[in-house]
Every structure is written in structure tokens, then in C-alpha cells.
C-alpha atoms as a PDB file:
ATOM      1  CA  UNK A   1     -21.836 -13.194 -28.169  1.00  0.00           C
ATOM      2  CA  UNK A   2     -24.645 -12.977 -30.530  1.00  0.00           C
ATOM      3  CA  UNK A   3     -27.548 -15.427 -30.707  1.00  0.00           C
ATOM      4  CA  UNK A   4     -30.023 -15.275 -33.342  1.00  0.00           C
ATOM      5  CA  UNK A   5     -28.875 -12.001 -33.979  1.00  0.00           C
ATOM      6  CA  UNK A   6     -29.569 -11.377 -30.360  1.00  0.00           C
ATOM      7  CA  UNK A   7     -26.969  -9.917 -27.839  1.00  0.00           C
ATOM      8  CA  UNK A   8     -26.793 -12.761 -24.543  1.00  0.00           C
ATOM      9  CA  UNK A   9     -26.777 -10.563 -21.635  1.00  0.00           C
ATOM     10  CA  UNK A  10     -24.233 -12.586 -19.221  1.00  0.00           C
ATOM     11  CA  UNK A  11     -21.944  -9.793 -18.288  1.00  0.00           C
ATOM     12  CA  UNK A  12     -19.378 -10.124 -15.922  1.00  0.00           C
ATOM     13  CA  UNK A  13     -18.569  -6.571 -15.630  1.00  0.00           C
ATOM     14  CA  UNK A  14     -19.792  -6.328 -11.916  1.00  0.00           C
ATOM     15  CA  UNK A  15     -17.405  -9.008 -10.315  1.00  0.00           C
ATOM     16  CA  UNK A  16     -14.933  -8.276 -12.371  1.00  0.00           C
ATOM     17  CA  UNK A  17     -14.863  -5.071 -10.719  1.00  0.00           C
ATOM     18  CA  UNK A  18     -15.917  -6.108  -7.332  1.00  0.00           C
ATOM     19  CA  UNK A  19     -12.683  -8.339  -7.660  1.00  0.00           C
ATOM     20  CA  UNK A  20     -10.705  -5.842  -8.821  1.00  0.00           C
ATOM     21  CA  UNK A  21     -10.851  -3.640  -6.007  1.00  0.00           C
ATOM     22  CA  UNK A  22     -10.944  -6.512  -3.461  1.00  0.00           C
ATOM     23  CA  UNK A  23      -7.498  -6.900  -5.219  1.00  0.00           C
ATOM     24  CA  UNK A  24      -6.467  -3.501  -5.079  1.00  0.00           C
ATOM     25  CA  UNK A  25      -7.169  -3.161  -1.325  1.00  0.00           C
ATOM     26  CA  UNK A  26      -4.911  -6.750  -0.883  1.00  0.00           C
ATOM     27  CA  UNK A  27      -2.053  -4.813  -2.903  1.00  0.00           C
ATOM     28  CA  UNK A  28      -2.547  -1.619  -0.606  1.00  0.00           C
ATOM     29  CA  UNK A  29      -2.019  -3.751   2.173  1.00  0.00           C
ATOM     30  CA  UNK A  30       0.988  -5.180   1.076  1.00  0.00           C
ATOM     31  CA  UNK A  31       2.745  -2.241  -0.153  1.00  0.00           C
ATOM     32  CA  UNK A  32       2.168  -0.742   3.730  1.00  0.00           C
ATOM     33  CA  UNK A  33       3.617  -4.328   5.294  1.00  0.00           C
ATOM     34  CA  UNK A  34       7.151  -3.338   2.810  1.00  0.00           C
ATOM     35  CA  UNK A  35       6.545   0.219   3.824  1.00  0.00           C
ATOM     36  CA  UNK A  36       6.582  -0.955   7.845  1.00  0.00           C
ATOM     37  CA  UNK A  37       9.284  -2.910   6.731  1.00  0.00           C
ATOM     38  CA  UNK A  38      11.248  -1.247   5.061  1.00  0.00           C
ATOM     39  CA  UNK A  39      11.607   1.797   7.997  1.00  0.00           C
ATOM     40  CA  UNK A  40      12.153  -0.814  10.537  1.00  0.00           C
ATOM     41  CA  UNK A  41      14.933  -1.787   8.685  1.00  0.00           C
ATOM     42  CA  UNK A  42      16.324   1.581   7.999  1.00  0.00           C
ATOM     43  CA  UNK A  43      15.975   1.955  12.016  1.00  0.00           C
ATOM     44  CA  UNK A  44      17.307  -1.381  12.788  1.00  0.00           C
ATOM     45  CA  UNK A  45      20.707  -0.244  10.750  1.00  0.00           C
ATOM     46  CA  UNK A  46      20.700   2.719  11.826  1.00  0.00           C
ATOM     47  CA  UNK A  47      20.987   3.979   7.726  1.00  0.00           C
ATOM     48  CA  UNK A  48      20.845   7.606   7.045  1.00  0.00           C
ATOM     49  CA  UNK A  49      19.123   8.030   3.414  1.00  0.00           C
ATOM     50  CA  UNK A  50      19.084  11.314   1.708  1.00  0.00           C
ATOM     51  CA  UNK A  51      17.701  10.199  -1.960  1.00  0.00           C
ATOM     52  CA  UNK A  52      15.717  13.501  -2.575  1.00  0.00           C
ATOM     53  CA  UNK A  53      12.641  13.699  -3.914  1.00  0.00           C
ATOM     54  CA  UNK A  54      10.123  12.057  -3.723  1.00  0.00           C
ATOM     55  CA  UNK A  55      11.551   9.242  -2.300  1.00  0.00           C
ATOM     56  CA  UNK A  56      12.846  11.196   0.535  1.00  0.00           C
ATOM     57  CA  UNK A  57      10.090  12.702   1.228  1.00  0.00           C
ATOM     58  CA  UNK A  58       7.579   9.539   1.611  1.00  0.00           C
ATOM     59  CA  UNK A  59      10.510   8.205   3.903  1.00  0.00           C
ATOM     60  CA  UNK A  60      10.366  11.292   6.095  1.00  0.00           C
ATOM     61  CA  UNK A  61       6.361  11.023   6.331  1.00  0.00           C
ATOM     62  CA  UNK A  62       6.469   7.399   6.681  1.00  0.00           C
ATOM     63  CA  UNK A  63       9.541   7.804   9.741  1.00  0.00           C
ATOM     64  CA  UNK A  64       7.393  10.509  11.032  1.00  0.00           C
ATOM     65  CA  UNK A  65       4.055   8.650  11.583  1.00  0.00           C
ATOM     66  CA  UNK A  66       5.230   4.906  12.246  1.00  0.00           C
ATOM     67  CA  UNK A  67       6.699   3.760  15.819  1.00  0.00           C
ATOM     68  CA  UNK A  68      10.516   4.111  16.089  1.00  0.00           C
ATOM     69  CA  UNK A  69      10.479   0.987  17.760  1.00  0.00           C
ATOM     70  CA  UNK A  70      12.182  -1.585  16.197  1.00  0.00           C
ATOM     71  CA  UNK A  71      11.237  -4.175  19.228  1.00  0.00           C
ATOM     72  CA  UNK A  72       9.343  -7.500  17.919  1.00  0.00           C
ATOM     73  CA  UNK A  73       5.340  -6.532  18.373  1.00  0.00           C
ATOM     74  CA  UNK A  74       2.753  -6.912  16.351  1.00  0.00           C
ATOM     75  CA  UNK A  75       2.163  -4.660  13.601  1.00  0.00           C
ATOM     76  CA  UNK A  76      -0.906  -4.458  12.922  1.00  0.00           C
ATOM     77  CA  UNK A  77      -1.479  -0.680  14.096  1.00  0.00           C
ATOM     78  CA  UNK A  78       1.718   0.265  11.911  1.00  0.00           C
ATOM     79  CA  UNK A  79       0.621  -1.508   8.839  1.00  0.00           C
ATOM     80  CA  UNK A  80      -2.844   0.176   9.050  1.00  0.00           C
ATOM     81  CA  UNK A  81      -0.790   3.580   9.335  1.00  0.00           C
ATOM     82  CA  UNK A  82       1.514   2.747   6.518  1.00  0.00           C
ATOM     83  CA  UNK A  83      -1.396   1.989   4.548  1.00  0.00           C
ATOM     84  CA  UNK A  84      -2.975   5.205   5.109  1.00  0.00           C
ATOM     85  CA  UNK A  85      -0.005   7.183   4.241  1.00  0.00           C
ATOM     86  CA  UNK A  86      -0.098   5.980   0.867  1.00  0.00           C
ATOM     87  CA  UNK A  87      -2.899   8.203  -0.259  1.00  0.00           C
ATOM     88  CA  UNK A  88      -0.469  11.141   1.337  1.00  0.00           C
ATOM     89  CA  UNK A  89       2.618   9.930  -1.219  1.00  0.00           C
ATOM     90  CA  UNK A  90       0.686  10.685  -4.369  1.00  0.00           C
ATOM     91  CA  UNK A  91       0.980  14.324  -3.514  1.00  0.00           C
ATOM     92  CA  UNK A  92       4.682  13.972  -3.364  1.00  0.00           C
END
């Protein structure tokens, strides 16, 4: 806004963007919770996908590095996994 010709200097820029990637970092988290989930359920069925690329491939990485384990546990461990892998799935 302008003030006597003056620009007010009350940006919010800064927390803007401090909440933005506090967001971003919430929505990484849950996209590796549906990532854990969904290959537990893939493993709990028993299901065979062959979609090709890339969505074949992030399945194979993802089956590769979480537990096969489809006991109830905590999670924790394979969401923090899940949530790593996502910086691998760009690349696909």
C-alpha cells in the first residue's frame, strides 16, 4: 500500500514462505504414509502390477526398500523411508 506517497514496509513474504515449506514437508509426509500404504496393500493382496513406466518403476523402488511385512507395527521407520524415496521418483 502506499501512504503519503510512501511504500509501508509490512511484508509478509518471510512467513509466507516459512509456512509454505512447513506445508510442503506435511504433504511429503503424507504422500510417504499412501506410499507405505499403498505397498502394504499390494502385499496384503498379494496383487501383481505391471503398469510400466514410471509407475512401475517407483513401485519396484518403493517394494524394494520398504519391509515386506504386512504384520500390524508401527510405521514410523517405513514412512520415513517412503518419504525419502520420493526425491528418487523424480528421476523416473
Amino acid at each position: 500500500m502506499l501512504s503519503g506517497g510512501v511504500e509501508e514496509q509490512a511484508s509478509f513474504a518471510s512467513r509466507g514462505a516459512r509456512q509454505t515449506l512447513r506445508a510442503c514437508d506435511a504433504y511429503r509426509h503424507v504422500v510417504g504414509c499412501e506410499l507405505v500404504a499403498s505397498v502394504r496393500a499390494l502385499h496384503r493382496r498379494d496383487l501383481r502390477i505391471d503398469p510400466g513406466p514410471p509407475v512401475g518403476l517407483a513401485f519396484d523402488l518403493a517394494d524394494a526398500a520398504l519391509e515386506a511385512d504386512v504384520v500390524d507395527r508401527p510405521l514410523t521407520d517405513d514412512v520415513r523411508v517412503a518419504t525419502a524415496l520420493l526425491d528418487q521418483f523424480v528421476d523416473l
